[in-house]
Protein backbone atom coordinates (compact mmCIF):
# COMPACT_ATOMS: atom_id res chain seq x y z
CA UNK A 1 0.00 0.00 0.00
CA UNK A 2 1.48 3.41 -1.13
CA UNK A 3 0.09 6.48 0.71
CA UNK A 4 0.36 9.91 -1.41
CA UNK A 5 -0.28 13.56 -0.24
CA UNK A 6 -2.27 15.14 -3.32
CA UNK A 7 -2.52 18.89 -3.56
CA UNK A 8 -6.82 19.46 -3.05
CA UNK A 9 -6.80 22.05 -6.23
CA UNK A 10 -7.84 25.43 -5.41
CA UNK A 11 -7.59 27.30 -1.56
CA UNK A 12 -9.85 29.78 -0.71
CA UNK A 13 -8.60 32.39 1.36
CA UNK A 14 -10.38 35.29 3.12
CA UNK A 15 -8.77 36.77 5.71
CA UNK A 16 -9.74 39.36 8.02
CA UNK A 17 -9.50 43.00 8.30
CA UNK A 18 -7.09 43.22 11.32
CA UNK A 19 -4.67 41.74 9.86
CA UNK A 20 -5.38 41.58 5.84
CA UNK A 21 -1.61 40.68 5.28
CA UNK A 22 -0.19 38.22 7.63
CA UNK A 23 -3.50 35.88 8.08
CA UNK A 24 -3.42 36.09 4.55
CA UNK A 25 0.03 34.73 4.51
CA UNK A 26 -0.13 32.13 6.68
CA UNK A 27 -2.84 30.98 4.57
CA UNK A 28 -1.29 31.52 1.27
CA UNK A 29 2.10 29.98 1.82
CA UNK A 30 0.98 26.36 3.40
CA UNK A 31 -1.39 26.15 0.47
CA UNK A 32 1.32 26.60 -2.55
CA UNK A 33 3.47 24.55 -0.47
CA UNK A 34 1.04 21.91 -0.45
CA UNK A 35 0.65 22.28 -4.65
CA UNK A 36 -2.42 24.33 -4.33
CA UNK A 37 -3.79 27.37 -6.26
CA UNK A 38 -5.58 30.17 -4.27
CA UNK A 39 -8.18 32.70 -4.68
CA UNK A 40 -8.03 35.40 -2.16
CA UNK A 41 -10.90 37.55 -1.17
CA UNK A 42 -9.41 40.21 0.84
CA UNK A 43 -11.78 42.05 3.67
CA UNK A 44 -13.57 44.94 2.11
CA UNK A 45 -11.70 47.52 5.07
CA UNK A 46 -8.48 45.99 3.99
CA UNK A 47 -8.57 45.31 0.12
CA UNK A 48 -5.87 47.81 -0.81
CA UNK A 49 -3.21 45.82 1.49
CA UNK A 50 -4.31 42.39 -0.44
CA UNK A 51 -4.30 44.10 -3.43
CA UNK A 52 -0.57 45.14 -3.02
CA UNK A 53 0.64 41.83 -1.36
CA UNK A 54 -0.53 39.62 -4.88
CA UNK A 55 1.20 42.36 -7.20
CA UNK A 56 4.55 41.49 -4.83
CA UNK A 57 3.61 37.76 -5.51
CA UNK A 58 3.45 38.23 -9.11
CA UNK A 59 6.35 40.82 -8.92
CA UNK A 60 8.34 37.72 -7.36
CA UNK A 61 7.62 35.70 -10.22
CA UNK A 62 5.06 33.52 -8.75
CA UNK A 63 3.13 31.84 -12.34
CA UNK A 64 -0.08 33.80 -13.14
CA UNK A 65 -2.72 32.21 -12.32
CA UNK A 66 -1.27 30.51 -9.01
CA UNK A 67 -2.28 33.29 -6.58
CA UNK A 68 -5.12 35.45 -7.54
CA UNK A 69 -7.44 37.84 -5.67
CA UNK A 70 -11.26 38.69 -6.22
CA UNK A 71 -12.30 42.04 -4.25
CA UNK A 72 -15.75 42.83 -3.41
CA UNK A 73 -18.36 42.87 -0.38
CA UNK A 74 -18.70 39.48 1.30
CA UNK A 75 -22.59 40.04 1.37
CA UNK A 76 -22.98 40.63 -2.86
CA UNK A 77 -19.96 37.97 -3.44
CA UNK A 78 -19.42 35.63 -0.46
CA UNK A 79 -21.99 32.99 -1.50
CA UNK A 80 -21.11 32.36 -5.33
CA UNK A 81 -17.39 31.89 -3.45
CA UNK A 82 -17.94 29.88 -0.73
CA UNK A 83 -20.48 27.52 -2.59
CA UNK A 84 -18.16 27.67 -6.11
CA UNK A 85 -17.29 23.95 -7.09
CA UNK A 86 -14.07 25.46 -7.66
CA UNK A 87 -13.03 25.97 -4.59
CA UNK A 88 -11.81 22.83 -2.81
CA UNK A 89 -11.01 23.85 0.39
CA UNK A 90 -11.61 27.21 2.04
CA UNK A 91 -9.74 28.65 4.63
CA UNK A 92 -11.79 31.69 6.52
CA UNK A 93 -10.89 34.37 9.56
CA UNK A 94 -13.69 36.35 10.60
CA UNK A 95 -16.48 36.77 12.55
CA UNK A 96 -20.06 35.22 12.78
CA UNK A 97 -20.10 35.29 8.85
CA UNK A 98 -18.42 32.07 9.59
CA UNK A 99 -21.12 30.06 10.79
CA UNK A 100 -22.92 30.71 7.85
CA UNK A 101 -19.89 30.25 5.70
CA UNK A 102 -19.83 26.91 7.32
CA UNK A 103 -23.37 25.92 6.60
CA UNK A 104 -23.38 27.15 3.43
CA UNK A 105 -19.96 25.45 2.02
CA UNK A 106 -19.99 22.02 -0.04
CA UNK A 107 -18.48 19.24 1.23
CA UNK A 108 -14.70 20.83 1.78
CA UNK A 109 -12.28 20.57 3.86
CA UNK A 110 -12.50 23.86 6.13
CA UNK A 111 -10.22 26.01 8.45
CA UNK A 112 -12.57 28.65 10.19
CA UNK A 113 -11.32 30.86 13.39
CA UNK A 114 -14.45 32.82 14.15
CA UNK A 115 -13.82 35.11 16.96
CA UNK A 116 -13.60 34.40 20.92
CA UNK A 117 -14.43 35.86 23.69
CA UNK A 118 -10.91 35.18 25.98
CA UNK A 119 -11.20 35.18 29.09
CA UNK A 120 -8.42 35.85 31.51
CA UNK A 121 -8.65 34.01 34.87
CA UNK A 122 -6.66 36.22 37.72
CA UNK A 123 -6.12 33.98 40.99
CA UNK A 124 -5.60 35.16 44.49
CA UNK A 125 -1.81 34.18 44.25
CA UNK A 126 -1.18 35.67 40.90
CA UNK A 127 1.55 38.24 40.58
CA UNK A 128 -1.07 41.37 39.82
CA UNK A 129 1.87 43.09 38.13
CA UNK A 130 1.78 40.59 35.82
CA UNK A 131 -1.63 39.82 35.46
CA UNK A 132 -2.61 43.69 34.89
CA UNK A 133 0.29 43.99 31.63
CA UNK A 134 -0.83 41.37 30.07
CA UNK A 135 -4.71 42.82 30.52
CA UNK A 136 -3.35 46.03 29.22
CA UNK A 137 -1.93 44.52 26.53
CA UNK A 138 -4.06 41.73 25.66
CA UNK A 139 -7.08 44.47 25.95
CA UNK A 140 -6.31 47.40 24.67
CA UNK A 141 -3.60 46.89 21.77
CA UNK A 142 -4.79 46.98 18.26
CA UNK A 143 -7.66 49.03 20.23
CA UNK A 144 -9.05 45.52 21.13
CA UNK A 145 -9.48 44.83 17.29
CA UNK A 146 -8.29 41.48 17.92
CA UNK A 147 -9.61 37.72 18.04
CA UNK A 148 -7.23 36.71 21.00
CA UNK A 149 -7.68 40.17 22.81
CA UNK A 150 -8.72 40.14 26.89
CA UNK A 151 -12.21 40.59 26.58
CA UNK A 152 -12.72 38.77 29.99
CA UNK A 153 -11.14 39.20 33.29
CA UNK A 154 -12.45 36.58 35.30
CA UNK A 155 -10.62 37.87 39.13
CA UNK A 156 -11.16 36.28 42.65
CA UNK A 157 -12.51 38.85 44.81
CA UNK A 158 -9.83 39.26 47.03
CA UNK A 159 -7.35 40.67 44.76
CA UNK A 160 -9.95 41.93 42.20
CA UNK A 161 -9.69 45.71 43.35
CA UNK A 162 -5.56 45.41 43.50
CA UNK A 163 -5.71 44.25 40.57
CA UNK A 164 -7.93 47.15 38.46
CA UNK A 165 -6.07 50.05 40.49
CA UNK A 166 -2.96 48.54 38.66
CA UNK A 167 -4.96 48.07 35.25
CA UNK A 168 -6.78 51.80 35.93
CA UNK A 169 -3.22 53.28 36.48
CA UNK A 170 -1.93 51.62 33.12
CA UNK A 171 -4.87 52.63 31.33
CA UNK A 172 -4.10 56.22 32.44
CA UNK A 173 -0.96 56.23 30.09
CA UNK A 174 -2.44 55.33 27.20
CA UNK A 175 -2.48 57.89 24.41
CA UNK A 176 -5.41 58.35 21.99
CA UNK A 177 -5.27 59.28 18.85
CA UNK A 178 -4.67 58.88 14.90
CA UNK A 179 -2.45 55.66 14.10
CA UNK A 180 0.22 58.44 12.32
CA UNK A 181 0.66 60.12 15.59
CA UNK A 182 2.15 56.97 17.14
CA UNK A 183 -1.13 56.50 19.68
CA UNK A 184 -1.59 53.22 21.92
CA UNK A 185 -5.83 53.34 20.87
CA UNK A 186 -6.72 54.49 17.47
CA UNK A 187 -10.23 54.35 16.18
CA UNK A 188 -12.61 50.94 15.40
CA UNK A 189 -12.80 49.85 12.10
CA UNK A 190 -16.21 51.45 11.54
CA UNK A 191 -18.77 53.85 13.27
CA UNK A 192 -21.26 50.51 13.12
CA UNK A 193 -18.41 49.09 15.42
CA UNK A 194 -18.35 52.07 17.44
CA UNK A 195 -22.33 51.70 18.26
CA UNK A 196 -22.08 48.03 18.76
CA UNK A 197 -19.33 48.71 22.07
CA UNK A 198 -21.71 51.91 23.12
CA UNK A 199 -24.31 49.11 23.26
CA UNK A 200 -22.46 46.89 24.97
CA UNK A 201 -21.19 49.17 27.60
CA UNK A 202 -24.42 51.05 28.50
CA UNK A 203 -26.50 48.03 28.96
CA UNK A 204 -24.02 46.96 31.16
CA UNK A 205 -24.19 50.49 33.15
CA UNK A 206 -27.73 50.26 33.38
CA UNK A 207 -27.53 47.22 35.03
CA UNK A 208 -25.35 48.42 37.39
CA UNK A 209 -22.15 47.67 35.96
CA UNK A 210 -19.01 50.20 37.18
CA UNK A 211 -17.31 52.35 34.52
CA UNK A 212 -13.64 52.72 36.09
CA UNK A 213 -13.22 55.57 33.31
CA UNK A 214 -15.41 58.21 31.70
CA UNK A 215 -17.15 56.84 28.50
CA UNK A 216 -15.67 58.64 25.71
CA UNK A 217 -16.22 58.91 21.83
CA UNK A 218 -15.57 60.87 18.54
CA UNK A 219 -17.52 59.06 15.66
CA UNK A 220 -15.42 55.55 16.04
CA UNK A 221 -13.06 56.70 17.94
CA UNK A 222 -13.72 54.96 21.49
CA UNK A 223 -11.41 55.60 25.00
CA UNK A 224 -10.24 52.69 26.80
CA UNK A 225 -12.28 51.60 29.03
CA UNK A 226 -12.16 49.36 32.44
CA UNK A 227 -15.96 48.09 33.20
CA UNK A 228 -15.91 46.45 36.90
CA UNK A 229 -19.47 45.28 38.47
CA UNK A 230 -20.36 42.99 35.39
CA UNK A 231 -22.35 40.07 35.93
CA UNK A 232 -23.97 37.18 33.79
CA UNK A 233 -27.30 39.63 33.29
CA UNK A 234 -25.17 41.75 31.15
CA UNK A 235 -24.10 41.57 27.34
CA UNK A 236 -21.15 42.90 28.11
CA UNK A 237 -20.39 39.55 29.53
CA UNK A 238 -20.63 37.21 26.97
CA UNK A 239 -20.92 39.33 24.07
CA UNK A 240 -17.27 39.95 22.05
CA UNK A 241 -17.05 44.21 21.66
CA UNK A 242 -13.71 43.73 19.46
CA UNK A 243 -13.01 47.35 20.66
CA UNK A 244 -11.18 48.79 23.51
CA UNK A 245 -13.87 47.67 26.62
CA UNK A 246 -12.36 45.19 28.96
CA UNK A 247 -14.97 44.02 31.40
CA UNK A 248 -14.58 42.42 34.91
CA UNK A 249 -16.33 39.71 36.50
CA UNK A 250 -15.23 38.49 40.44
CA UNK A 251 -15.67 35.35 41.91
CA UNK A 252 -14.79 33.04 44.86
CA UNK A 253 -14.07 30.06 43.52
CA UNK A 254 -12.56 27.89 40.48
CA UNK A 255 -16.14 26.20 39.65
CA UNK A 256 -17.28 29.67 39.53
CA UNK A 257 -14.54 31.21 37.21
CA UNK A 258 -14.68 28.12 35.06
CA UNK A 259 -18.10 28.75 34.09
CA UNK A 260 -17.64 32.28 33.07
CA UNK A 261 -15.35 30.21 30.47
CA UNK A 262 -17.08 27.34 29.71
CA UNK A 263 -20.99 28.23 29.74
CA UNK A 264 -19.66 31.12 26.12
CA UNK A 265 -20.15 30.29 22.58
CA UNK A 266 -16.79 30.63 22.08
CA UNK A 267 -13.68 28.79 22.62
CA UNK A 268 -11.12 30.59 21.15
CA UNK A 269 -8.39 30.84 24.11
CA UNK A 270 -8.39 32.06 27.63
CA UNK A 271 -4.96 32.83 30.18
CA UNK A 272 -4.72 31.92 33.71
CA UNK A 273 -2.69 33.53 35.99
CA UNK A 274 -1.24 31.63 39.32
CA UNK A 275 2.29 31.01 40.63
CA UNK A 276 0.66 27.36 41.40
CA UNK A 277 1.48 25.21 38.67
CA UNK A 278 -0.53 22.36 39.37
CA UNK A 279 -3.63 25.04 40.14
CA UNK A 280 -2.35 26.41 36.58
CA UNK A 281 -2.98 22.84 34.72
CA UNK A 282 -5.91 22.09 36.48
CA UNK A 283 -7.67 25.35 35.48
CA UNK A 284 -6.52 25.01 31.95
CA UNK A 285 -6.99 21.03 31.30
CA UNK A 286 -10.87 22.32 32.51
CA UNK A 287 -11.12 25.15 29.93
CA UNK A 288 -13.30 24.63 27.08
CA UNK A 289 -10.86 26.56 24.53
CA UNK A 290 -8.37 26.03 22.09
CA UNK A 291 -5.42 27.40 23.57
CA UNK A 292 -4.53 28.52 26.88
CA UNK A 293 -2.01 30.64 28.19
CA UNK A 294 -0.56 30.56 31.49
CA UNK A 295 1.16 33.75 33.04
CA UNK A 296 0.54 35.41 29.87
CA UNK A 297 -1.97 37.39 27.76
CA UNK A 298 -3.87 35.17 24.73
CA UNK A 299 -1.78 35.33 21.48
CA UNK A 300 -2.14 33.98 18.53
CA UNK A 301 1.80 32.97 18.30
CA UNK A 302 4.30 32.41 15.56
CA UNK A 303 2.78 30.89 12.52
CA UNK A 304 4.18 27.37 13.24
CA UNK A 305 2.20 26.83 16.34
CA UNK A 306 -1.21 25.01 16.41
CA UNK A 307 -3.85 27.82 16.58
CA UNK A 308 -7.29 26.56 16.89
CA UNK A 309 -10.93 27.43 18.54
CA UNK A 310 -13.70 25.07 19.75
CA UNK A 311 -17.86 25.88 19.87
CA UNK A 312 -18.59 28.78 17.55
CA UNK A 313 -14.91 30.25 17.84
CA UNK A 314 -13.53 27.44 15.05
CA UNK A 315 -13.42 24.73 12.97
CA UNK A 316 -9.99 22.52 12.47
CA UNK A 317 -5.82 23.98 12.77
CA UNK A 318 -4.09 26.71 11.95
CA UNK A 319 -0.33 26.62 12.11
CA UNK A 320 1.79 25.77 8.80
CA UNK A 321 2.23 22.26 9.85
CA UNK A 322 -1.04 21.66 10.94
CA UNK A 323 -2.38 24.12 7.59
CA UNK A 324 -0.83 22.30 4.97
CA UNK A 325 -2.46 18.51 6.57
CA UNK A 326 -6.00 20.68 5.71
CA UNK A 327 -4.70 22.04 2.24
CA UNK A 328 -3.96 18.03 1.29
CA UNK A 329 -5.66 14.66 0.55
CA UNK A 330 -4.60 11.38 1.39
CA UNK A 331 -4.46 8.65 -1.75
CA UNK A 332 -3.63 5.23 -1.21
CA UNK A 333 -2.28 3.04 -3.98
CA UNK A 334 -2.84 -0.85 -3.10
CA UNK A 335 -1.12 -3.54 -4.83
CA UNK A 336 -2.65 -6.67 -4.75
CA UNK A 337 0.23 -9.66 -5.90
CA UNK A 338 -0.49 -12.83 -7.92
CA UNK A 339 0.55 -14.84 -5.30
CA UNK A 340 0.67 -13.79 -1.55
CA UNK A 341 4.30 -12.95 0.01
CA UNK A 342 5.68 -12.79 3.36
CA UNK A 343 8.44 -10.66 4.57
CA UNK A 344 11.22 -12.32 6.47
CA UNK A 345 13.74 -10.95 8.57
């Protein structure tokens, strides 16, 4: 029996706004290296960056017709893509478009990372200076524009309020602005963005919820904010705001911080932070995610690590290794002798 990896044909990529270059590279690359062809469908905010990374394909002498790019709105030409008998596998980053993306497609193999809601779990030995970079960090860069952004803090109650003065103080220093100033929070992709988070944030105050800053906004331009007080009532809580609004839930115990984690949609990753090791594995082997990070904010990593969501955050790998197993078909070639033979040693 011979066993062949067989190129599937054609890739479809669509990658996401964020990051319309580099999730569209570490889609392209595992599929030509796996003998594909791929048809890109860059995000309508971030077409002009797709646009210019094929012309440096083609510049680089890459064959035409190898790598080739089809702009438009997803909602006029996502369907004929998706559903195209052409396309023979279709790699996606996104949103909730996803799940209908996923519904929708043929019988292909898929790679979809739809979005989480991360939640980082603070314990009463964590070291807070720790925990409250990598919530500055993990919430607030990119503005929060960011699948594995904090969009969680899940903190025991006896360190929670040490642990937002340090994350209020950082928050503080943050400059606002346009992304040519050299700003730590520049606007949301869109002013429909920009409602979505006011939603978020003033149901959550009118349920009681505790704005640690003054809300703030100039079309999509949105402060940082620090919500304390939320609770399971709230959207804030299990809804992702993919903007610069970290909220804050406290609890007593693990059962209770595990379900803040566990009861979501999504399953993207989370980050625990503990200077107890065995606490560490225990809270993580109970997470219902895809990755989890321990002493450190959720990241996406370099492109050769596994990178993967559960529930409605993902189907399948990412990672090259793991990307170019997706991008590929087994074949098996059986040879059946005359007569039989056995093998000695």
């Amino acid at each position: 029996c011979m066993v062949t990896k067989v190129p599937l044909g054609v890739v479809l990529c669509i990658p996401p706004f964020n990051y319309p270059v580099n999730l569209a590279v570490s889609k392209i690359g595992p599929a030509l290296i796996a003998g594909n062809a791929v048809v890109m469908k860059p995000p309508t905010q971030g077409c002009a960056s797709g646009m210019y990374m094929v012309q440096c394909f083609h510049a680089a002498g890459v064959p035409p017709g190898l790598v080739n790019v089809v702009t438009g709105r997803g909602a006029e030409i996502g369907d004929y893509l998706t559903t195209h008998p052409g396309a023979n596998c279709i790699s996606f980053t996104g949103g909730d478009t996803g799940l209908a993306v996923a519904r929708k497609a043929p019988m292909v193999p898929m790679q979809m990372e739809l979005g989480g809601k991360d939640a980082c779990i603070v314990c009463s030995d964590a070291n807070l200076d720790l925990a409250a970079a990598a919530v500055l960090k993990g919430g607030f860069s990119y503005s929060g524009q960011r699948c594995t952004a904090v969009k969680l803090v899940v903190a025991f109650d006896d360190i929670a309020d040490q642990l937002i003065e340090k994350v209020c103080a950082g928050i503080a220093k943050l400059k606002v602005g346009q992304p040519e100033d050299d700003v730590d929070i520049t606007a949301v992709v869109s002013a429909k963005s920009a409602d979505y988070i006011q939603g978020l944030v003033e149901d959550a105050a009118s349920k009681g919820a505790d704005l640690k800053q003054a809300w703030r906004r100039e079309d999509n331009l949105v402060w940082p904010v620090l919500v304390d007080g939320v609770t399971e009532h709230m959207r804030l809580c299990w809804e992702e705001p993919f903007g610069p609004v970290v909220p804050v839930v406290r609890v007593h115990t693990e059962e209770q911080a595990l379900r803040y984690v566990n009861e979501s949609r999504y399953g993207l990753q989370g980050c625990v932070f503990t200077r107890d090791i065995d606490r560490a594995i225990r809270l993580a082997d109970a997470m219902e995610t895809g990755t989890v990070q321990i002493n450190g904010p959720p990241s996406r990593g370099p492109d050769h690590f596994p990178f993967q969501g559960v529930k409605d955050s993902g189907i399948g790998s990412q990672g090259i290794t793991n990307s170019i197993e997706t991008m590929t078909k087994i074949k098996t070639t059986v040879i059946n002798l005359a007569k039989p033979s056995y093998a000695l040693a």
